[in-house]
Structure formats: structure tokens, C-alpha cells
N, C-alpha and C. Protein backbone atom coordinates (compact mmCIF):
# COMPACT_ATOMS: atom_id res chain seq x y z
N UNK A 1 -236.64 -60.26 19.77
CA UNK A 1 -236.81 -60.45 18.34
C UNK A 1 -238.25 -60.90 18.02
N UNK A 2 -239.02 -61.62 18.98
CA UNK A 2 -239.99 -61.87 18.87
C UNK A 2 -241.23 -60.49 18.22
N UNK A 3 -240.70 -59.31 18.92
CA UNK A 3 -241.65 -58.26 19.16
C UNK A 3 -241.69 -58.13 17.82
N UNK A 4 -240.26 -58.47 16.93
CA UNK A 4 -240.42 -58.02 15.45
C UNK A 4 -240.56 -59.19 14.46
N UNK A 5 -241.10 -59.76 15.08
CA UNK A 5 -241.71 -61.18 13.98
C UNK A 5 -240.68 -61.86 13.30
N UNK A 6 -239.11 -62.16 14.20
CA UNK A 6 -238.13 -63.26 13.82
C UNK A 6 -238.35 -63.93 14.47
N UNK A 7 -238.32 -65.65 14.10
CA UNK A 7 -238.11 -66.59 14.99
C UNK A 7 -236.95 -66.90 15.19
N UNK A 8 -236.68 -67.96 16.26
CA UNK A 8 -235.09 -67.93 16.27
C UNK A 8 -234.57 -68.94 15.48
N UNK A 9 -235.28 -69.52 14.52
CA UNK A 9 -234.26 -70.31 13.12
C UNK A 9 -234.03 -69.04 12.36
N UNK A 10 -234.65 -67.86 12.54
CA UNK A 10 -234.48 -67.03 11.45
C UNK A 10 -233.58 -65.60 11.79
N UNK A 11 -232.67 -66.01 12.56
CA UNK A 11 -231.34 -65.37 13.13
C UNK A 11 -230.49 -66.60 13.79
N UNK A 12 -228.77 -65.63 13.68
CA UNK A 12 -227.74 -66.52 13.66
C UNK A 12 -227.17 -65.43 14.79
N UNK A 13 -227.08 -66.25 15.88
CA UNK A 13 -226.24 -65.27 17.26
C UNK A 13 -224.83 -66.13 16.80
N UNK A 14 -223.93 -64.82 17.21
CA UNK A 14 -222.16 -64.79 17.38
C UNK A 14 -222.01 -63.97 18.18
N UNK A 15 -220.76 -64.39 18.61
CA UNK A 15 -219.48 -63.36 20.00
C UNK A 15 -219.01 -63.13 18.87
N UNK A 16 -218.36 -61.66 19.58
CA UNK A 16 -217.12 -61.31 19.15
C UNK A 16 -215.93 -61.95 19.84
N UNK A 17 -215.43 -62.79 20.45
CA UNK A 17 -215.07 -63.20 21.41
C UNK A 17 -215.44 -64.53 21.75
N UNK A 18 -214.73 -65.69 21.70
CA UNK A 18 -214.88 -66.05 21.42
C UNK A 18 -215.51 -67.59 23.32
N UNK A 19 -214.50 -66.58 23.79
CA UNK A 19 -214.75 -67.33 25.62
C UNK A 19 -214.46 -65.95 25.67
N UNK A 20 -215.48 -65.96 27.76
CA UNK A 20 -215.71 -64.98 28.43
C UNK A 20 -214.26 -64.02 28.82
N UNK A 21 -214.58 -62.82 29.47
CA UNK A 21 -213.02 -62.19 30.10
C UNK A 21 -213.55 -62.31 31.80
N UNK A 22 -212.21 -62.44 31.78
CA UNK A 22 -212.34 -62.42 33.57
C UNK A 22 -213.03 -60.62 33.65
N UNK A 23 -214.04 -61.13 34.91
CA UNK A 23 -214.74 -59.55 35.31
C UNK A 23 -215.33 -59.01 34.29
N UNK A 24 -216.01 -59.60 33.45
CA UNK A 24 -216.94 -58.76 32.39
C UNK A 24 -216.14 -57.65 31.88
N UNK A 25 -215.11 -57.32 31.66
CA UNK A 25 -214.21 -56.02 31.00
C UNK A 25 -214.59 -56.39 29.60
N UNK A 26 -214.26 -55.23 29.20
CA UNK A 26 -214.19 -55.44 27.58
C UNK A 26 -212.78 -55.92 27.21
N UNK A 27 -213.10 -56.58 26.01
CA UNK A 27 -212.03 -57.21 25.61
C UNK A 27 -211.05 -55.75 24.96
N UNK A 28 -210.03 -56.30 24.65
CA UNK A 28 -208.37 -55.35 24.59
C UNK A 28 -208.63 -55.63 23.05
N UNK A 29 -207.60 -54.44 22.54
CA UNK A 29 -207.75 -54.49 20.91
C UNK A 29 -207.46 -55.71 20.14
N UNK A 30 -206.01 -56.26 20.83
CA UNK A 30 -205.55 -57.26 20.47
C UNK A 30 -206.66 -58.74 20.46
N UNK A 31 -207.35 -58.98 21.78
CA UNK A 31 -207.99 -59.89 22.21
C UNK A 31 -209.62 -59.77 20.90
N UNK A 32 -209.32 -58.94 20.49
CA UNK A 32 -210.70 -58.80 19.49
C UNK A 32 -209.82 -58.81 18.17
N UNK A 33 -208.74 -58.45 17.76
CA UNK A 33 -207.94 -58.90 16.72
C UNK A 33 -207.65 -60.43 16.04
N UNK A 34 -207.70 -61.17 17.09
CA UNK A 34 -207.57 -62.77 17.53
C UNK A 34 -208.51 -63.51 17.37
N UNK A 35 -209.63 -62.94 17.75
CA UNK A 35 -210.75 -63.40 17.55
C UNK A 35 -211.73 -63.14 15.66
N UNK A 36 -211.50 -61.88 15.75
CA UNK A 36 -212.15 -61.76 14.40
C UNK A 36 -212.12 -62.48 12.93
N UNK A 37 -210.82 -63.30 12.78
CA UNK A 37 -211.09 -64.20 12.32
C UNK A 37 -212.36 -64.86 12.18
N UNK A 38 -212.26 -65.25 13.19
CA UNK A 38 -213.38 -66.59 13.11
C UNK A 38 -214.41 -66.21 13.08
N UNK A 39 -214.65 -65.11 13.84
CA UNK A 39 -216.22 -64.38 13.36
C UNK A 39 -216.46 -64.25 11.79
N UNK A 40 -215.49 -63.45 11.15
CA UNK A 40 -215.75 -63.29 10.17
C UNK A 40 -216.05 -64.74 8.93
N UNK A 41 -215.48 -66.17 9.20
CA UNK A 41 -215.25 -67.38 8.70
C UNK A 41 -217.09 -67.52 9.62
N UNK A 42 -217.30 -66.98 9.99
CA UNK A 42 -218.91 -67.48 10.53
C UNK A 42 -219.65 -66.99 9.54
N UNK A 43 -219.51 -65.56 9.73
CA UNK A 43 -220.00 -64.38 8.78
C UNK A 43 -220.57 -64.85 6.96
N UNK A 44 -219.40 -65.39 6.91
CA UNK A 44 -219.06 -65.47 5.21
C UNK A 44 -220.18 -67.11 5.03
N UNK A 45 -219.97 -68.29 6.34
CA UNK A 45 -220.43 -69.79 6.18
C UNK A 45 -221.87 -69.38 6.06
N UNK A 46 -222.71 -68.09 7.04
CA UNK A 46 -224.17 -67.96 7.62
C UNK A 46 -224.52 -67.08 6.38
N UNK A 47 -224.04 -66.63 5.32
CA UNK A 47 -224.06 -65.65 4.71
C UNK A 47 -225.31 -64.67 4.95
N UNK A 48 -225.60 -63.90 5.90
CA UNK A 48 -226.70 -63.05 6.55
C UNK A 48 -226.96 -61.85 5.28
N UNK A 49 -227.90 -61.25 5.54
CA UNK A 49 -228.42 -60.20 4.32
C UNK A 49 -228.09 -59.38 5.39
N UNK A 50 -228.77 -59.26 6.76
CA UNK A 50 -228.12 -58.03 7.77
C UNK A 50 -227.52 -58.70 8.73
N UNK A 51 -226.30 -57.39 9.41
CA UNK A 51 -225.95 -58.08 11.07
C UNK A 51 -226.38 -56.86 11.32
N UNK A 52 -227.02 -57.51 13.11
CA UNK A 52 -227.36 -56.49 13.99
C UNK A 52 -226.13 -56.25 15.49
N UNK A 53 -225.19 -55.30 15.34
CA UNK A 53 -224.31 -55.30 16.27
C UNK A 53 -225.20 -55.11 17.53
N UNK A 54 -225.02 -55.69 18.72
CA UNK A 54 -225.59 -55.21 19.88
C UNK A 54 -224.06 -54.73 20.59
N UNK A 55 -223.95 -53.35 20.63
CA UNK A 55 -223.36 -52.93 21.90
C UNK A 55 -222.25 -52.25 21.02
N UNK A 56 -221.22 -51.24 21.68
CA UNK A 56 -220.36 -50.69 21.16
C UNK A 56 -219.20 -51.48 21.61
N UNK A 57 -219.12 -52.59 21.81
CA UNK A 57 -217.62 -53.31 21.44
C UNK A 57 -217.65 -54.03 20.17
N UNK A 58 -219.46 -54.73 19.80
CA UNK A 58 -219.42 -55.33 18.51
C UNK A 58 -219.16 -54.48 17.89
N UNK A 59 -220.03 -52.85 17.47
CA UNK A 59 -219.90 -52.34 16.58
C UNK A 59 -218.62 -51.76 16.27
N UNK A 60 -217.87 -51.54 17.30
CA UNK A 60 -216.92 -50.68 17.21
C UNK A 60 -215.49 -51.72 16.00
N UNK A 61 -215.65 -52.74 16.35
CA UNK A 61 -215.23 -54.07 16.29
C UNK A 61 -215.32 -54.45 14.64
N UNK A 62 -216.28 -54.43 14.22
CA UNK A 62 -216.87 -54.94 13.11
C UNK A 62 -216.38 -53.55 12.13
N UNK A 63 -217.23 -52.61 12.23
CA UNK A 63 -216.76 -51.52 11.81
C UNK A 63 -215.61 -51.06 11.63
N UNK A 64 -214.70 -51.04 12.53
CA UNK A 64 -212.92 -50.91 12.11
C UNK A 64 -212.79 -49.60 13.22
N UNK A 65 -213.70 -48.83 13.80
CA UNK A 65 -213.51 -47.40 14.09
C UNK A 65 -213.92 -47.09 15.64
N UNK A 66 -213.50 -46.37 16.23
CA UNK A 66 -213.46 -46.17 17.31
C UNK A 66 -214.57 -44.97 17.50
N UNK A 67 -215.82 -45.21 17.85
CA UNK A 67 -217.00 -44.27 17.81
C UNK A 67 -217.50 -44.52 18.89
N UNK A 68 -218.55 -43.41 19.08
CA UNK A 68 -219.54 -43.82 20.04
C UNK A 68 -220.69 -44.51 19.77
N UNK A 69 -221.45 -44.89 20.49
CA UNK A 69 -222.82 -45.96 20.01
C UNK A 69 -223.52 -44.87 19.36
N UNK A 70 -223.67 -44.27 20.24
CA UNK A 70 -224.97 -42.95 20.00
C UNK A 70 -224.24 -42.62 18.01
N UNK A 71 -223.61 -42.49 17.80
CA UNK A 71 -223.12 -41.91 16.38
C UNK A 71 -222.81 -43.11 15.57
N UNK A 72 -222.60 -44.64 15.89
CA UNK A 72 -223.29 -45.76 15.25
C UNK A 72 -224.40 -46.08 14.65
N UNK A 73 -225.38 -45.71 15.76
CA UNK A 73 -226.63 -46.45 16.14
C UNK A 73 -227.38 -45.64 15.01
N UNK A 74 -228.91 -46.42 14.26
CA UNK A 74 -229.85 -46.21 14.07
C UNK A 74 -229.44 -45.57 12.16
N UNK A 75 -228.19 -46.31 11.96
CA UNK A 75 -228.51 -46.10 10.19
C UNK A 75 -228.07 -47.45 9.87
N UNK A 76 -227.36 -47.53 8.61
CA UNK A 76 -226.98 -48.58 8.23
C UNK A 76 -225.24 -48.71 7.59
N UNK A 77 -224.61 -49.72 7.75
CA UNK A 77 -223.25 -49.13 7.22
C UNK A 77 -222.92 -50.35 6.47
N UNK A 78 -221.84 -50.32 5.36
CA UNK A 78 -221.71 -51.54 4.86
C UNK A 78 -220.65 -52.03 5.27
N UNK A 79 -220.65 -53.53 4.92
CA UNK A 79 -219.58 -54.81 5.81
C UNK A 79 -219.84 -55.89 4.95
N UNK A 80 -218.82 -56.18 4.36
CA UNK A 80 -218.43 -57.42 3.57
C UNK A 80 -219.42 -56.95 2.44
N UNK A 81 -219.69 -56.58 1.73
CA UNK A 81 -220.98 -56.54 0.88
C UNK A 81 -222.67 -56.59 1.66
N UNK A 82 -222.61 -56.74 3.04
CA UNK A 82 -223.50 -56.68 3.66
C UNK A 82 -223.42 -55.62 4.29
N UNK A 83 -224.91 -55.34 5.02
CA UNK A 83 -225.74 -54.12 5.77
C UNK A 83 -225.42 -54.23 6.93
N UNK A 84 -225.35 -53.43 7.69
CA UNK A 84 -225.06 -53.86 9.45
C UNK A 84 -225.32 -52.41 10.19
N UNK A 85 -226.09 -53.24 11.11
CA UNK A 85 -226.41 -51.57 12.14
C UNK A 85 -226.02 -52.06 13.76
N UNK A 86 -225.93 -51.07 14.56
CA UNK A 86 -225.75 -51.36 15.49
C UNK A 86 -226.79 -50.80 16.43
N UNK A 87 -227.10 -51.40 17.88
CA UNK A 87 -227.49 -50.74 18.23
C UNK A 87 -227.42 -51.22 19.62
N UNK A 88 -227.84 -50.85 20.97
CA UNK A 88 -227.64 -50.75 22.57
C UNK A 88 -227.74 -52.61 22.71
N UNK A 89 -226.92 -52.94 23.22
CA UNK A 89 -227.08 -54.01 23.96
C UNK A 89 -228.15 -54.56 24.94
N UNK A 90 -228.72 -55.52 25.14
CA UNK A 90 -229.49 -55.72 26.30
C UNK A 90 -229.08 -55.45 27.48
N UNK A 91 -228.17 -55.50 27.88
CA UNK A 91 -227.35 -55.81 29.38
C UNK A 91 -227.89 -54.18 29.62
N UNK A 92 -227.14 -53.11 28.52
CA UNK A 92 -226.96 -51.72 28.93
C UNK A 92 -229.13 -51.33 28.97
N UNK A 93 -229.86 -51.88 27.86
CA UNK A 93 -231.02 -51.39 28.23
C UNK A 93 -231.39 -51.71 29.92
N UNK A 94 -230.94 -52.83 30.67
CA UNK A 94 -231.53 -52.78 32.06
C UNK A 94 -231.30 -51.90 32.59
N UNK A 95 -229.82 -51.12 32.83
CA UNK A 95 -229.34 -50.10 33.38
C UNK A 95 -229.57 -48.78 32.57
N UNK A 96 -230.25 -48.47 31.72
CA UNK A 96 -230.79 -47.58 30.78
C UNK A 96 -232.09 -47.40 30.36
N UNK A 97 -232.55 -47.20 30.93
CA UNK A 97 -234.55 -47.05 30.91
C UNK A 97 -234.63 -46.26 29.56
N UNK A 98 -233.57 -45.33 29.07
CA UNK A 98 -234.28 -44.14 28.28
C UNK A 98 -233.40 -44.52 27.04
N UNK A 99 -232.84 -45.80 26.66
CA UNK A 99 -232.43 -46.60 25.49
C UNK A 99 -233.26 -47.64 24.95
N UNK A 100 -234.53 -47.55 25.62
CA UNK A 100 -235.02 -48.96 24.81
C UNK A 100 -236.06 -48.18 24.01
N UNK A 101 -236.63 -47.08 24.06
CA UNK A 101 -237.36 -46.68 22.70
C UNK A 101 -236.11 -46.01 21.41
N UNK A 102 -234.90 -45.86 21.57
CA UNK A 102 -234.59 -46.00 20.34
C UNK A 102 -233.60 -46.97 20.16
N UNK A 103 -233.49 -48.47 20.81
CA UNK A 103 -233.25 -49.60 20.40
C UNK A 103 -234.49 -50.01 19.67
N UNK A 104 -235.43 -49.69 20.36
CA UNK A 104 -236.94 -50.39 19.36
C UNK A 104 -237.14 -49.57 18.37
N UNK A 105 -236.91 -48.56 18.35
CA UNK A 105 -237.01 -48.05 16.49
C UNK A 105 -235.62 -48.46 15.74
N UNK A 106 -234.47 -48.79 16.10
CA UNK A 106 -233.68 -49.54 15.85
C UNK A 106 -233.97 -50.91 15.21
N UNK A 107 -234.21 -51.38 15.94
CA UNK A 107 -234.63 -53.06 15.41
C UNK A 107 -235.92 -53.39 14.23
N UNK A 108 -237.00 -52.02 14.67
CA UNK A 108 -237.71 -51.83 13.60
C UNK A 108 -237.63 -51.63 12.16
N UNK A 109 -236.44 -50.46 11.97
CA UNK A 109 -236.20 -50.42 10.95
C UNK A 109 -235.26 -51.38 10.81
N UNK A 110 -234.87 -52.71 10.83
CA UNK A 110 -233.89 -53.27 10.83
C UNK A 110 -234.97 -54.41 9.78
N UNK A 111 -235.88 -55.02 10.97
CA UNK A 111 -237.29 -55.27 10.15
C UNK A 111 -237.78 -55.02 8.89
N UNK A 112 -237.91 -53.99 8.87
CA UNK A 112 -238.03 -53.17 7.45
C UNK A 112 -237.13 -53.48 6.56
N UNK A 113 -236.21 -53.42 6.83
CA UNK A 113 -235.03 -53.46 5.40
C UNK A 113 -235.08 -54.93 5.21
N UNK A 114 -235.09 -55.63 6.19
CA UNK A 114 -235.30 -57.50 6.60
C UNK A 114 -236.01 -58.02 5.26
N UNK A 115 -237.45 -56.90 5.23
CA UNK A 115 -238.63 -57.20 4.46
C UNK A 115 -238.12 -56.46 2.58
N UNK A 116 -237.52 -55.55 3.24
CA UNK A 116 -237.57 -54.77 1.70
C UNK A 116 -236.54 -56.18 0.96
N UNK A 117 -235.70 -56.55 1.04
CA UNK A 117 -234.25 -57.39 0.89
C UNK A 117 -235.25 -58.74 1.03
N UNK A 118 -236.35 -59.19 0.62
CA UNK A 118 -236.79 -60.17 0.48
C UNK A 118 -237.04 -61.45 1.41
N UNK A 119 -237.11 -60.62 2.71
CA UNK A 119 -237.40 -61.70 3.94
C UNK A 119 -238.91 -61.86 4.32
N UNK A 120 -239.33 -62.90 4.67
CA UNK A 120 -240.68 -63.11 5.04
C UNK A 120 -241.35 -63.06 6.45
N UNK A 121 -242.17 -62.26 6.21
CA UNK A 121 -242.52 -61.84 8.03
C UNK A 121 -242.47 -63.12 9.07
């Protein structure tokens, strides 16, 4: 976040999830059903202008829909009256060399809208 001129008072990290799963699995529909609550009671307290999903369990999650990242990633969709994009997780850029130039035009334009919506560099 640094690369795009947020500091970290000026983002709010959340799980979807709220404690880890045994073996890094993704969580089960139900186990993200359970949880969303409270995300969303975060959501509404932090009142954010954007969320940035990292990874296709947030987005998939948040969104309601069962997609792929690649057909997520890199627009904007609405949520609660708010903007939200998704885009590659960190974990998956280590094991993905050829995802981090369009995570970084990702986050860029994320920037952009940050600024258009009245945020300060």
C-alpha cells in the first residue's frame, strides 16, 4: 500500500473469517455464512468509501457469487452503497510471478477512485 501512497491509519484490514482453518483450506459456505455477520457490523462501524477484496474467497464472499478472480478482478462493483474491487491476494502473487502487474494496475486504479471520492494522497 505504501507503493500507492496509503498509510496504514489510512486503511482498515478484516478477515472474512474470523480464526484460522486447520491446513490453510478455504473456508466452507457455511463457515463464511457465520462469519459474515460480523464483517459486515465492521463494514457499516469503519464506514470505508472503498473495500479492496484480496483473493477469490473474499471476493467471492462479499459479492454473493461464485466467479472466478480473473472475471472479478480489475473493475468496480457495488456493496452496501459502497465500491469494492477485488483483486489477487498476496500469498497467490508469490506463487504467481505473472499476477503482480495486473494486481498493480489493480490497486492503482483503486488509488484513483481513492482520490476522485475525495481522499488525500
Amino acid at each position: 500500500m505504501d507503493a500507492i501512497n496509503f498509510k496504514r491509519e489510512d486503511i482498515y484490514i478484516a478477515n472474512i473469517l474470523k480464526h484460522r482453518l486447520p491446513e490453510n483450506r478455504d473456508p466452507k459456505v457455511e463457515e463464511r455464512a457465520n462469519s459474515l455477520p460480523y464483517l459486515l457490523k465492521q463494514i457499516e462501524l469503519v464506514d470505508p468509501k472503498l473495500i479492496l477484496c484480496v483473493g477469490r474467497v473474499a471476493g467471492t464472499t462479499l459479492l454473493s457469487k461464485d466467479d472466478s478472480l480473473k472475471n472479478m478482478r480489475s473493475k468496480f462493483h457495488k456493496f452496501h452503497g459502497r465500491e469494492l474491487m477485488v483483486t489477487y491476494h498476496p500469498a497467490a502473487l508469490l506463487r504467481n510471478q505473472q499476477w503482480k502487474r495486473p494486481t498493480w494496475e489493480d490497486v492503482q486504479k483503486l488509488r484513483e477512485r481513492y482520490d476522485d471520492l475525495g481522499g488525500k494522497p
